[in-house]
Protein backbone atom coordinates (compact mmCIF):
# COMPACT_ATOMS: atom_id res chain seq x y z
CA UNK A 1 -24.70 22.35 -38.81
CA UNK A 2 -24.81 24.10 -35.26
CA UNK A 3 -24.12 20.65 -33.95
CA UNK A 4 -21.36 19.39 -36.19
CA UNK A 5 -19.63 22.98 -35.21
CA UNK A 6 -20.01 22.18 -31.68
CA UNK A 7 -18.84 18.86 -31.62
CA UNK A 8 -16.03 20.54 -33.33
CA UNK A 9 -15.47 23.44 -31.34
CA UNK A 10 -15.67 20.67 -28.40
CA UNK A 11 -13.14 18.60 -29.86
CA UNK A 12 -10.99 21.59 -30.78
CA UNK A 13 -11.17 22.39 -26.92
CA UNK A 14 -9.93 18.97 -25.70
CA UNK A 15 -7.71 18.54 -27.74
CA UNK A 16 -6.08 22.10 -27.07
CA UNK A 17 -6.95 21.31 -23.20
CA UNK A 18 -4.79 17.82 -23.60
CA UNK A 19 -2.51 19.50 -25.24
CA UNK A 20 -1.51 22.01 -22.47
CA UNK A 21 -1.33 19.89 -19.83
CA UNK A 22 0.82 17.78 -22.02
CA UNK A 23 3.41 20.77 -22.12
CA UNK A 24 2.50 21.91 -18.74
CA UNK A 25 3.97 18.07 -17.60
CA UNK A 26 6.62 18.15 -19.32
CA UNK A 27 7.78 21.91 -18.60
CA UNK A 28 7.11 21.42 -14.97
CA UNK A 29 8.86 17.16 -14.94
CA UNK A 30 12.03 18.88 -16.93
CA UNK A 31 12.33 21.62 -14.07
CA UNK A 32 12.07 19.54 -11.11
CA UNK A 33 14.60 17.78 -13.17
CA UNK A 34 16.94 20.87 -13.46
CA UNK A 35 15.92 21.90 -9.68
CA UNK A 36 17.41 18.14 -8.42
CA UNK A 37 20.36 18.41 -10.99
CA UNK A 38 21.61 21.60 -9.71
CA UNK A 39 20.37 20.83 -5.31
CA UNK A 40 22.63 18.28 -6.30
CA UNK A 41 25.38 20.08 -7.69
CA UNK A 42 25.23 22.39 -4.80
CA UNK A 43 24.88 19.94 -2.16
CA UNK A 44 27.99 18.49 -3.78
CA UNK A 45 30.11 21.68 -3.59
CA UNK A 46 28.99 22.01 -0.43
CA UNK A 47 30.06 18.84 0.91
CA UNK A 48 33.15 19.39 -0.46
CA UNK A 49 33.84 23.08 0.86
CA UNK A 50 32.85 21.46 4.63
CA UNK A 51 35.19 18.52 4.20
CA UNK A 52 38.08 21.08 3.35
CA UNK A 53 36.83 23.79 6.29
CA UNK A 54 36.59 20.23 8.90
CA UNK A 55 40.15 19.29 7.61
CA UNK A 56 41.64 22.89 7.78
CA UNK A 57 40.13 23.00 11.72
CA UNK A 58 41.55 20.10 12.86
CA UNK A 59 44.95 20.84 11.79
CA UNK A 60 44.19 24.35 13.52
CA UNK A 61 43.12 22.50 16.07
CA UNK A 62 46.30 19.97 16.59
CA UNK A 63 48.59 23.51 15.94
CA UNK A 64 46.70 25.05 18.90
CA UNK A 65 47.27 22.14 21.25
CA UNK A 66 51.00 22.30 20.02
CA UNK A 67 51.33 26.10 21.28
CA UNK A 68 49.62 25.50 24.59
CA UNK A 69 52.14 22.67 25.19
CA UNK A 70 55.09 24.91 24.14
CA UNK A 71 53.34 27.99 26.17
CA UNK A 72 53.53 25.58 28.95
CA UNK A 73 56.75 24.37 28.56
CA UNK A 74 58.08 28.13 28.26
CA UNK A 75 56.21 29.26 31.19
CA UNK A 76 58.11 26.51 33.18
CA UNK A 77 61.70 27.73 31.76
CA UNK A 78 60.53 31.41 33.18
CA UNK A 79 59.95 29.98 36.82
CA UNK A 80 63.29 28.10 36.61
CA UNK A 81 65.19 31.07 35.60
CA UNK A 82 63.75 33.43 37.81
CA UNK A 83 64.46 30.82 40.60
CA UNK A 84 68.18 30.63 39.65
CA UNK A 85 68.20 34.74 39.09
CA UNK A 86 66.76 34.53 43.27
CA UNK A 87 69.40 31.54 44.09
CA UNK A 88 72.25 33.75 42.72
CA UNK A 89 70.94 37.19 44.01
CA UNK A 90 70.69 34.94 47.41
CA UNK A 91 74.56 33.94 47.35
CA UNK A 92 75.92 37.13 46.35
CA UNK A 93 73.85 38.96 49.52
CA UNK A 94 75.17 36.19 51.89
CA UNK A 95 78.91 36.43 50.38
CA UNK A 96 78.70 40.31 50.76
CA UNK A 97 78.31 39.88 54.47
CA UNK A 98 80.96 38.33 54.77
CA UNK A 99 83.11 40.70 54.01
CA UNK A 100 83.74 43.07 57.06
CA UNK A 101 86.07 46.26 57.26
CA UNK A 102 87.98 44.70 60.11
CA UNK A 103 89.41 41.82 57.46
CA UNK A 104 89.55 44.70 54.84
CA UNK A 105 92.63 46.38 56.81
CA UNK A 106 93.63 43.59 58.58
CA UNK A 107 94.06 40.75 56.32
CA UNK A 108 95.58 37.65 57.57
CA UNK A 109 96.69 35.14 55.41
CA UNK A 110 93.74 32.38 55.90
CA UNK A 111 91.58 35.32 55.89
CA UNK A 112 92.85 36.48 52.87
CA UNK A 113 92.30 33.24 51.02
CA UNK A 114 89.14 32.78 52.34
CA UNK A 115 88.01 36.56 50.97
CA UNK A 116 89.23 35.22 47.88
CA UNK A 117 87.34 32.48 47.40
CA UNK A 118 84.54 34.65 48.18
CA UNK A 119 85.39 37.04 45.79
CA UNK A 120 85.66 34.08 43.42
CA UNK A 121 82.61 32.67 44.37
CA UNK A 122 80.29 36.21 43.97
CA UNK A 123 82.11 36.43 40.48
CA UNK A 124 80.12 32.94 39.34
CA UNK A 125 77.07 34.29 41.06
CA UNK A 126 77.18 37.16 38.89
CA UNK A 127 77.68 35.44 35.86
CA UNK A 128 75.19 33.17 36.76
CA UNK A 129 73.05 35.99 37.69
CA UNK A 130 73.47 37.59 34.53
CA UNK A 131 73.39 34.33 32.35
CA UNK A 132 70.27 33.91 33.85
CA UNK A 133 68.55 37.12 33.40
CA UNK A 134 69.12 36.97 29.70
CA UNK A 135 68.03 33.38 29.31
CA UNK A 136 64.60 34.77 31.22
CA UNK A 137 64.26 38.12 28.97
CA UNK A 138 64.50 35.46 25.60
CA UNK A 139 61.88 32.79 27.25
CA UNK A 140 59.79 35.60 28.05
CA UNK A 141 59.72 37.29 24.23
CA UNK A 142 59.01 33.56 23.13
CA UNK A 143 56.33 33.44 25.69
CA UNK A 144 54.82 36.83 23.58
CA UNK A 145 55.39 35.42 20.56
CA UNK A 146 53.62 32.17 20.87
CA UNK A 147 50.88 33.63 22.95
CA UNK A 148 50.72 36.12 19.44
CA UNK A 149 50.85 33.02 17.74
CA UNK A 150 48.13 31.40 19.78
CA UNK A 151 45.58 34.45 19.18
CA UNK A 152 45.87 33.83 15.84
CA UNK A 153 44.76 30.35 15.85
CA UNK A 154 42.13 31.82 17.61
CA UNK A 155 40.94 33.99 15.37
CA UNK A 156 41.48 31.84 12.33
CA UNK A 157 39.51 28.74 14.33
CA UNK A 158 36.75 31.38 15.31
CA UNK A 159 36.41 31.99 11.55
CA UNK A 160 36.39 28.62 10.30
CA UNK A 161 33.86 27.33 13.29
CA UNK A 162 31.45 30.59 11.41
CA UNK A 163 32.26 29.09 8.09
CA UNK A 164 31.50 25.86 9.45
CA UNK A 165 28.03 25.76 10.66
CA UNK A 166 26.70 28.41 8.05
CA UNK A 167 27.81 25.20 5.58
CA UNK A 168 26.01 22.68 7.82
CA UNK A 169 22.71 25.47 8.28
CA UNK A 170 22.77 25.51 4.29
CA UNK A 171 22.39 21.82 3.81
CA UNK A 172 19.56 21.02 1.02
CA UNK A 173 16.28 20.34 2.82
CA UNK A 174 14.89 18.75 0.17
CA UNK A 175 18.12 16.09 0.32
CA UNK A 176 17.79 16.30 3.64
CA UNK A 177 14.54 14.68 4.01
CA UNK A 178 14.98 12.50 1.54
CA UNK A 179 17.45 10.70 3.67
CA UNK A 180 15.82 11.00 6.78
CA UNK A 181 12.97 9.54 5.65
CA UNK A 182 14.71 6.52 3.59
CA UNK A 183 16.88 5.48 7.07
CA UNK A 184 13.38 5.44 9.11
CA UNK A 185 11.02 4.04 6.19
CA UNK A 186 13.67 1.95 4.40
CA UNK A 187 12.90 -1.24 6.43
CA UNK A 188 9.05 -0.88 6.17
CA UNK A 189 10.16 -0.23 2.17
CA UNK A 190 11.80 -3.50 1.28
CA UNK A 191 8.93 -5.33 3.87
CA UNK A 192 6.01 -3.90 1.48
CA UNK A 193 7.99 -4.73 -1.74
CA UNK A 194 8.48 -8.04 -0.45
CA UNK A 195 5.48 -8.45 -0.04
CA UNK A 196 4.48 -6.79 -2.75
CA UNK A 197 6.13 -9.02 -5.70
CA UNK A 198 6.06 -12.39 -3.27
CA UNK A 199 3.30 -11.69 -0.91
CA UNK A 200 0.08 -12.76 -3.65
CA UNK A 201 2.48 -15.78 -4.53
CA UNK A 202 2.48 -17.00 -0.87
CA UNK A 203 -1.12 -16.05 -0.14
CA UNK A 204 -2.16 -18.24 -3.84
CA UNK A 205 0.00 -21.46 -2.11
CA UNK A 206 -1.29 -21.41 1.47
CA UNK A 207 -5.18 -20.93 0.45
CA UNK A 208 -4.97 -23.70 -2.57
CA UNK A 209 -2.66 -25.77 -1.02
CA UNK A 210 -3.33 -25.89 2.97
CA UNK A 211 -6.88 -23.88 3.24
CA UNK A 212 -8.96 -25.01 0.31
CA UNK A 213 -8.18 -28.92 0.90
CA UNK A 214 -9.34 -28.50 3.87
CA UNK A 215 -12.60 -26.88 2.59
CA UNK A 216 -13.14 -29.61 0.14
CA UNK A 217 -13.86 -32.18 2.71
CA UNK A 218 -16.46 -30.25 4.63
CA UNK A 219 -20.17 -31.88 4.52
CA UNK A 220 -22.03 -30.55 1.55
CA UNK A 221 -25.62 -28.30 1.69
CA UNK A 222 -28.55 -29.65 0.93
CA UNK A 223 -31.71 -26.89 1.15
CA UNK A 224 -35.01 -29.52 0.10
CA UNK A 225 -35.99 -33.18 -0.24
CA UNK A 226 -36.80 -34.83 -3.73
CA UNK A 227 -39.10 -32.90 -5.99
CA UNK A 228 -42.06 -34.17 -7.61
CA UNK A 229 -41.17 -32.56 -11.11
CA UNK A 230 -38.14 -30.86 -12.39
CA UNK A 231 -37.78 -27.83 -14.00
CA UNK A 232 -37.13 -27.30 -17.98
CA UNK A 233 -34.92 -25.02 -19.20
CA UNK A 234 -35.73 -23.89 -23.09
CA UNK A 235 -32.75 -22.82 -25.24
CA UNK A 236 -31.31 -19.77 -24.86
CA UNK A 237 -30.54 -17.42 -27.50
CA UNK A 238 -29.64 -13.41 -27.56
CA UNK A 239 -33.56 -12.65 -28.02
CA UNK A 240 -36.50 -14.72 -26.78
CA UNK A 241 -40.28 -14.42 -27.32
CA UNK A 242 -42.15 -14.97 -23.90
CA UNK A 243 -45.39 -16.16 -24.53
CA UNK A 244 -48.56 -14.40 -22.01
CA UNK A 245 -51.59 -16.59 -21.68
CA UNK A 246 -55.03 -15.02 -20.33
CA UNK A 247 -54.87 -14.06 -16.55
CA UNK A 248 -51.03 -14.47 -16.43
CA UNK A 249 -48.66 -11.48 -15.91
CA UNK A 250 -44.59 -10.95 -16.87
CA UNK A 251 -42.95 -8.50 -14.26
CA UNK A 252 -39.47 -7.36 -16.30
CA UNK A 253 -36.32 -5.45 -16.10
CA UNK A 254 -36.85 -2.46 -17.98
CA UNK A 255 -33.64 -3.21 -20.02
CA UNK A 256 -34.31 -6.65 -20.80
CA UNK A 257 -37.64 -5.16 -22.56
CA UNK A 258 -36.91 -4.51 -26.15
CA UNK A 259 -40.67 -4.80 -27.88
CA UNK A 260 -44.11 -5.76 -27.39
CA UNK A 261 -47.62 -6.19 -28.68
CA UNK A 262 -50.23 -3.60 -27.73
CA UNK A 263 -53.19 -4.53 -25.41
CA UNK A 264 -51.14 -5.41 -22.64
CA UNK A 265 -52.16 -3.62 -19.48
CA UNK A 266 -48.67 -1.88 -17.88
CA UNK A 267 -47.75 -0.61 -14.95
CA UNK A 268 -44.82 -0.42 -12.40
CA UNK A 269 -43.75 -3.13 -9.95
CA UNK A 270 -41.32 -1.20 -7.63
CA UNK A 271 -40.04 -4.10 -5.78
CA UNK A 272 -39.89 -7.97 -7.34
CA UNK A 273 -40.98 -8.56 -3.76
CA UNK A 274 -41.08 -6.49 -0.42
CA UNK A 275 -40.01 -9.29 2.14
CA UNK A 276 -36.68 -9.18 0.36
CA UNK A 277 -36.07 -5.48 -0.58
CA UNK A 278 -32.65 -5.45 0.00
CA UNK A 279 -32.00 -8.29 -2.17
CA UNK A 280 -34.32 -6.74 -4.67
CA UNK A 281 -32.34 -3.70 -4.63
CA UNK A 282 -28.80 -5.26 -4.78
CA UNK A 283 -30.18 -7.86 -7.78
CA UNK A 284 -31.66 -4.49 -9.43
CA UNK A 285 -35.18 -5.62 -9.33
CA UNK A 286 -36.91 -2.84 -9.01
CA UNK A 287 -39.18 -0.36 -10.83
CA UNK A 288 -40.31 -3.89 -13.02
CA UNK A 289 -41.84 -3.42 -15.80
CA UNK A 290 -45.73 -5.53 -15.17
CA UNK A 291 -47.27 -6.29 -18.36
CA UNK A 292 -50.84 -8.43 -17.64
CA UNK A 293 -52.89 -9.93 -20.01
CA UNK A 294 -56.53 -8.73 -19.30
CA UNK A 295 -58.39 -10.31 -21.65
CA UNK A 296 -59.75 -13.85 -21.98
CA UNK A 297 -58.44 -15.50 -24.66
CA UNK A 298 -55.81 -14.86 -27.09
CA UNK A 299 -52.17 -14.72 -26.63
CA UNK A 300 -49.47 -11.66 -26.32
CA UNK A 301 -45.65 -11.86 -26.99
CA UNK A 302 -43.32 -9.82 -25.78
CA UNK A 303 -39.60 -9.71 -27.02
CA UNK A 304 -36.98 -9.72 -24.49
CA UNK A 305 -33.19 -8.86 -24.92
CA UNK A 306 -30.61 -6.94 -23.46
CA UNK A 307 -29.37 -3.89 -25.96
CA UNK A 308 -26.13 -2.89 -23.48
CA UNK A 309 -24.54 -5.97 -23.08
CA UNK A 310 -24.56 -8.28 -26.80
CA UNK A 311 -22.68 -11.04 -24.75
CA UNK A 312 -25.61 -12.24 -23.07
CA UNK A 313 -28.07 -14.60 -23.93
CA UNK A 314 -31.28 -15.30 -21.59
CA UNK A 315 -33.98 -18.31 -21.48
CA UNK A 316 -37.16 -19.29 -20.05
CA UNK A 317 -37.00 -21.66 -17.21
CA UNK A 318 -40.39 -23.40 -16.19
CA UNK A 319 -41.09 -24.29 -12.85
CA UNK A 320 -44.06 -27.05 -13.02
CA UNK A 321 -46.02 -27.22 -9.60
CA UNK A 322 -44.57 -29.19 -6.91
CA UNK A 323 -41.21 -27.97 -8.10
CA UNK A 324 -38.80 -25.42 -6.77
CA UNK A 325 -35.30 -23.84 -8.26
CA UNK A 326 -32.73 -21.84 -6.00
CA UNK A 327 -31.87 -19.57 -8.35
CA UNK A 328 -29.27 -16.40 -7.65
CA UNK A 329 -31.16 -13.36 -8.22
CA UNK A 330 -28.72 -11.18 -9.91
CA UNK A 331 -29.21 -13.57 -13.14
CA UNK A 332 -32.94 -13.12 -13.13
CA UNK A 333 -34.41 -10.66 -15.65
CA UNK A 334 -38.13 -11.38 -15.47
CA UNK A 335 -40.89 -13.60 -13.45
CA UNK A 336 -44.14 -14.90 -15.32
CA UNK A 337 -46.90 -16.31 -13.09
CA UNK A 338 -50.55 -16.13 -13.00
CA UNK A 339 -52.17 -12.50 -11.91
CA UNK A 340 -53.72 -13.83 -9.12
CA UNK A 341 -51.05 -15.68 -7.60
CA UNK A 342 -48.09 -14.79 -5.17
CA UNK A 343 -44.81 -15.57 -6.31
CA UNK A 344 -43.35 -17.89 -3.50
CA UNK A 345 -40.01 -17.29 -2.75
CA UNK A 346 -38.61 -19.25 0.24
CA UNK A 347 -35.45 -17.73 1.97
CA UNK A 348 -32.49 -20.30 3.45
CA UNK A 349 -30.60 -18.85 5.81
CA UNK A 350 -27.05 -20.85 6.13
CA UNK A 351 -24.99 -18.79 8.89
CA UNK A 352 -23.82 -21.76 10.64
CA UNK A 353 -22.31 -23.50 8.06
CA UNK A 354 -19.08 -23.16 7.49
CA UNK A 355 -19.27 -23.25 3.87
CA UNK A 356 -21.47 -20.13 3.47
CA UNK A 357 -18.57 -18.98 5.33
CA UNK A 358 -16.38 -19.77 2.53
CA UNK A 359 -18.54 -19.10 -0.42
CA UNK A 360 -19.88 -15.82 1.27
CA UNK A 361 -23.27 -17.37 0.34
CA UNK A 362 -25.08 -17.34 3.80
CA UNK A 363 -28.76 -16.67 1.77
CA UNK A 364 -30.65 -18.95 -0.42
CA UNK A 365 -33.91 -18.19 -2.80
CA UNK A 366 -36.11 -21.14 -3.38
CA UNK A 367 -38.09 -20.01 -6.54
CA UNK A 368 -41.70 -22.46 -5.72
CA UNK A 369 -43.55 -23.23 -8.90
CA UNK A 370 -45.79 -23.04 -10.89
CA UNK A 371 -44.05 -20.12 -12.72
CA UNK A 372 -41.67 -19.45 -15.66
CA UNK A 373 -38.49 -17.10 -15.22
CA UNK A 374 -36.32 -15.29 -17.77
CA UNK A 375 -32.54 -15.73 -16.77
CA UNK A 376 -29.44 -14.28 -18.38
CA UNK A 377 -26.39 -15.20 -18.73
CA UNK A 378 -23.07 -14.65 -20.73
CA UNK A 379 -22.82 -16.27 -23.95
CA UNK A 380 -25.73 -19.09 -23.24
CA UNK A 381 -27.66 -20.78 -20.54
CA UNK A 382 -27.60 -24.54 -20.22
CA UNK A 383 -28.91 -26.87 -17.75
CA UNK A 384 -26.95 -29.51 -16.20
CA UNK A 385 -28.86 -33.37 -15.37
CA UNK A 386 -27.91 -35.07 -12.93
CA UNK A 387 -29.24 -38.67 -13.58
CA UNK A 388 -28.19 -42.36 -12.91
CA UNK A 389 -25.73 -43.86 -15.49
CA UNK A 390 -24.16 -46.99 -16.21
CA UNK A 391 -21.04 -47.65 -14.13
CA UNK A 392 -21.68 -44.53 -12.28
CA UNK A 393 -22.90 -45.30 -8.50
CA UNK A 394 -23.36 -41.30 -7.38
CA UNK A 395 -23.77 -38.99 -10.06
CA UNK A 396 -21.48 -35.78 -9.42
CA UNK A 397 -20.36 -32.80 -11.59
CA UNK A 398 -18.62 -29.48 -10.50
CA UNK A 399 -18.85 -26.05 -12.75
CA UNK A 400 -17.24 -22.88 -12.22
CA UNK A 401 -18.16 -20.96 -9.41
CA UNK A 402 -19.16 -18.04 -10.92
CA UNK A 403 -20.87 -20.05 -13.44
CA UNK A 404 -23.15 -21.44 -11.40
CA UNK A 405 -26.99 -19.71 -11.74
CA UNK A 406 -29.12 -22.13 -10.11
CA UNK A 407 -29.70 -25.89 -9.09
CA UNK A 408 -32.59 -27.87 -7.99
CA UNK A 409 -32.81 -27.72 -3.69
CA UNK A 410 -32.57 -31.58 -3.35
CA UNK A 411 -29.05 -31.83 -4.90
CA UNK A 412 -26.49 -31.88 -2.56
CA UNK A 413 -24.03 -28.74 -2.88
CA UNK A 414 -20.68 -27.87 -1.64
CA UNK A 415 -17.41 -25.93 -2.81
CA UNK A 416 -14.78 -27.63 -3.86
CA UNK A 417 -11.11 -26.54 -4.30
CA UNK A 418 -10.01 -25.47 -8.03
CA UNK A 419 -8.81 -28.55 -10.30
CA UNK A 420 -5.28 -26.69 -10.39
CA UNK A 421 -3.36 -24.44 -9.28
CA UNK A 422 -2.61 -22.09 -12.51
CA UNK A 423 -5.93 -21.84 -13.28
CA UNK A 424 -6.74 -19.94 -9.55
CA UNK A 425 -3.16 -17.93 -9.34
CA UNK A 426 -3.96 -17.14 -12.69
CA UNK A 427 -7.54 -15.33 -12.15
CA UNK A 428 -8.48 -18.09 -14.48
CA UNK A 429 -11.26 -20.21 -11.85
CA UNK A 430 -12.02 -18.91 -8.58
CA UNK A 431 -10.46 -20.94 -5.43
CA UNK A 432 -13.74 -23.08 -5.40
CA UNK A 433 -15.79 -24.63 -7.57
CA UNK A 434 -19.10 -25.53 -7.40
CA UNK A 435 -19.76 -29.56 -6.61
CA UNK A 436 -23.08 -30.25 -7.04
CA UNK A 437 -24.11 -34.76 -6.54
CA UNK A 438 -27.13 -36.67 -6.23
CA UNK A 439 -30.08 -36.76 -9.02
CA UNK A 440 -31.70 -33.17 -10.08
CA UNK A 441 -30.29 -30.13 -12.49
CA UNK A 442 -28.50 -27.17 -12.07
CA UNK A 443 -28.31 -24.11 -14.85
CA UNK A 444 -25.40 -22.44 -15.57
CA UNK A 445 -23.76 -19.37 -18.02
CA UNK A 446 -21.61 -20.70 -20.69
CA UNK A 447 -18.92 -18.58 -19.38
CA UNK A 448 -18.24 -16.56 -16.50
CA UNK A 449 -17.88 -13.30 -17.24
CA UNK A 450 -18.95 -11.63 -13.55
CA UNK A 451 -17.51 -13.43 -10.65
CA UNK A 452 -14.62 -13.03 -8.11
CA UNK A 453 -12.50 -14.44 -11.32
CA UNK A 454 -13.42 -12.03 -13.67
CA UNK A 455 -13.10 -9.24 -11.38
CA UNK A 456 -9.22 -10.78 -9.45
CA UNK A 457 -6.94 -7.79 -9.05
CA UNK A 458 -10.13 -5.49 -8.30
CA UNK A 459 -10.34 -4.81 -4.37
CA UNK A 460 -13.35 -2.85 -4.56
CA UNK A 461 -15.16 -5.15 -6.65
CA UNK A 462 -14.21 -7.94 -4.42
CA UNK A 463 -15.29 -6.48 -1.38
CA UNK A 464 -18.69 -4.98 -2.65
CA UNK A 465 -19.54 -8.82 -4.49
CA UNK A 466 -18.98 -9.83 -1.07
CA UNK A 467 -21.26 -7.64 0.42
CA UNK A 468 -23.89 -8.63 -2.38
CA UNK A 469 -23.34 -12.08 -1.45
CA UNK A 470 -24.70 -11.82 2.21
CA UNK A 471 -28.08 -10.68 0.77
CA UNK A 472 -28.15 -13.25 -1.74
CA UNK A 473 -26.99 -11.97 -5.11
């Protein structure tokens, strides 16, 4: 009951958990909302305010140049009068010399005339004089006036230069970095989505197309000459019964384990085998479950399947003496030789081939009989012969890379390029398939549910198989 009401309470408290972030989202997505709406609205009036202050200085602006041209222009009528108020002022000083008290009393008639003229000629002066003076008092009170006028352009540009930059200071920063940062990312932008929705297309055409014909014609690997025997591969089914003799041992993964009968002796086996540990610890074969059977006669069965994964389905491979298998070691589950005898595992090291290269398969494990192995595999494990035939001069057959679990060393192997093109832009096949001719076996999984085609899309997962690969997995 206490358990029931946990799992309740539990329940109750993710759900109510869920449930505020839920409103928490949505509260705090609708206010950013709101927050953009109105930094929008008031970047908006904003603009618009500036546009009218800008348009409202420049016709200040073109008003002020027109007063300093007229200020200029009025200036210049003030010299000129005040030059003709001097030229007159001149005249009428030179014309009153002239006139001397000797031709006052005695007046001839030339004289007479000429004082006349004179006369005549101060009376212009005068007028001129006078004409002048009042043209220079007006010119000067427009002078005032515009200079008035000028101060208040002044003043009026002085205010609208304030208004000005407090519009420009109040700008929205957020708007503002928006489009700073879209005019110095926005070519970098369209580059990665570019790349982005063409860039995988392009990269699937040049690799199938140009890089993995190439590939294809490289000289295939092979690891060992003709064997003796071959190995037998029984049927493979989602439980098996592995059979222990007298003196003969069964070193498991613990998961693989699912019953046994009593009077085995058990122990741990921490490492499958300590001259590859890395391997061992990449394949997960470690802390092995060894089961020996002590006693001298009689027989012990053991019951192996996996209870995670229902999809896969394992078998018993036997390796007859003077046989080998290279075998990957991530599809191994369990090794069954005699107690007193090593397992041999030889190691082929292929870093100057290209095609490890390729494959990212520079290791090799050469399983040496005599000695069974339990292998799993995703719905089924099936062997492969490789055997003459009628109207067939060199026996050849290619499986799915991922597929493959192992072949017999004196077959010769090589990757291949996919058999089309849908199939690898797809995440369908890998680029390569496996191409294995000449007259042995290979074993493979009936589909292949963990390779770099299963796992396309996944970086991580790509990189880290990778990695696996180097040590043999």
């Amino acid at each position: 009951m206490q358990v029931m009401l946990l799992k309740l309470l539990s329940w109750l408290g993710q759900k109510l958990i869920a449930a505020a972030l839920i409103v928490l989202i949505a509260l705090a997505g609708y206010g950013l909302w709101l927050f953009l709406q109105e930094e929008g609205m008031n970047e908006k009036t904003r603009l618009g305010r500036l546009e009218e202050t800008v348009v409202r200085r420049d016709r200040l602006l073109s008003a002020r140049a027109e007063v300093e041209r007229k200020i200029t222009a009025l200036r210049a009528e003030v010299e000129t009068q005040k030059s003709r108020v001097q030229q007159a002022e001149k005249v009428m000083a030179s014309l009153r010399e002239l006139e001397s008290w000797w031709n006052q009393w005695w007046p001839w008639s030339k004289q007479k005339s000429q004082q006349e003229a004179n006369a005549e000629q101060a009376k212009k002066m005068e007028a001129l004089k006078t004409e002048a003076a009042g043209k220079l008092t007006e010119v000067q009170r427009s002078v005032t006036e515009v200079i008035w006028q000028k101060d208040g352009i002044e003043n009026a540009l002085t205010r609208l230069n304030a208004e000005i930059g407090h519009l420009e200071a109040s700008r929205s920063r957020l708007r503002h970095y928006v489009l700073q940062a879209w005019h110095r990312m926005k070519g970098w932008v369209a580059l990665a989505l570019v790349s982005y929705f063409f860039g995988p297309t392009l990269w699937a055409l040049v690799m199938f197309y140009g890089f993995g014909r190439w590939v294809s014609g490289g000289t295939p690997i092979r690891l060992g000459p003709d064997a003796a025997a071959l190995p037998t591969v029984g049927e493979s089914h989602v439980s098996i019964e592995a059979v222990l003799r007298p003196g003969e041992r069964l070193w498991i993964k613990e998961k693989f384990l699912q019953a046994s009968d009593e009077g085995l002796a058990r122990s741990t086996r921490f490492v499958l085998d300590w001259r590859i540990p890395f391997t061992s610890l990449a394949c997960g074969l470690i802390e092995l479950v060894e089961m020996r059977h002590a006693r001298a006669t009689g027989e012990y069965r053991v019951t192996l399947s996996n209870g995670v994964d229902p999809h896969l389905e394992l078998a018993v491979v036997e390796i007859p003496a003077g046989a080998s298998l290279v075998l990957r070691p991530r599809f191994l589950a369990g090794v069954m030789q005699r107690a007193g005898e090593r397992l041999e595992i030889r190691r082929h090291w292929q870093i100057l081939r290209w095609q490890a290269w390729v494959t990212g398969q520079f290791r090799f494990f050469e399983f040496v009989g005599p000695c069974r192995l339990a292998v799993a595999g995703s719905r089924g494990v099936r062997a492969e012969l490789l055997a003459d035939r009628e109207g067939v001069a060199a026996p050849a057959r290619r499986t799915n890379q991922d597929a493959t679990i192992a072949f017999t060393p004196n077959l010769d192997y090589r990757p291949v390029r996919a058999e089309t093109f849908w199939s690898y832009y797809r995440g369908m096949n890998p680029l390569f398939d496996d191409l294995f001719s000449g007259r042995g076996l290979f074993v493979l999984q009936e589909t292949a549910s963990e390779g770099s085609a299963a796992t396309a899309g996944k970086f991580w997962s790509g990189i880290w198989n990778g990695v696996l690969k180097v040590f043999g997995w």
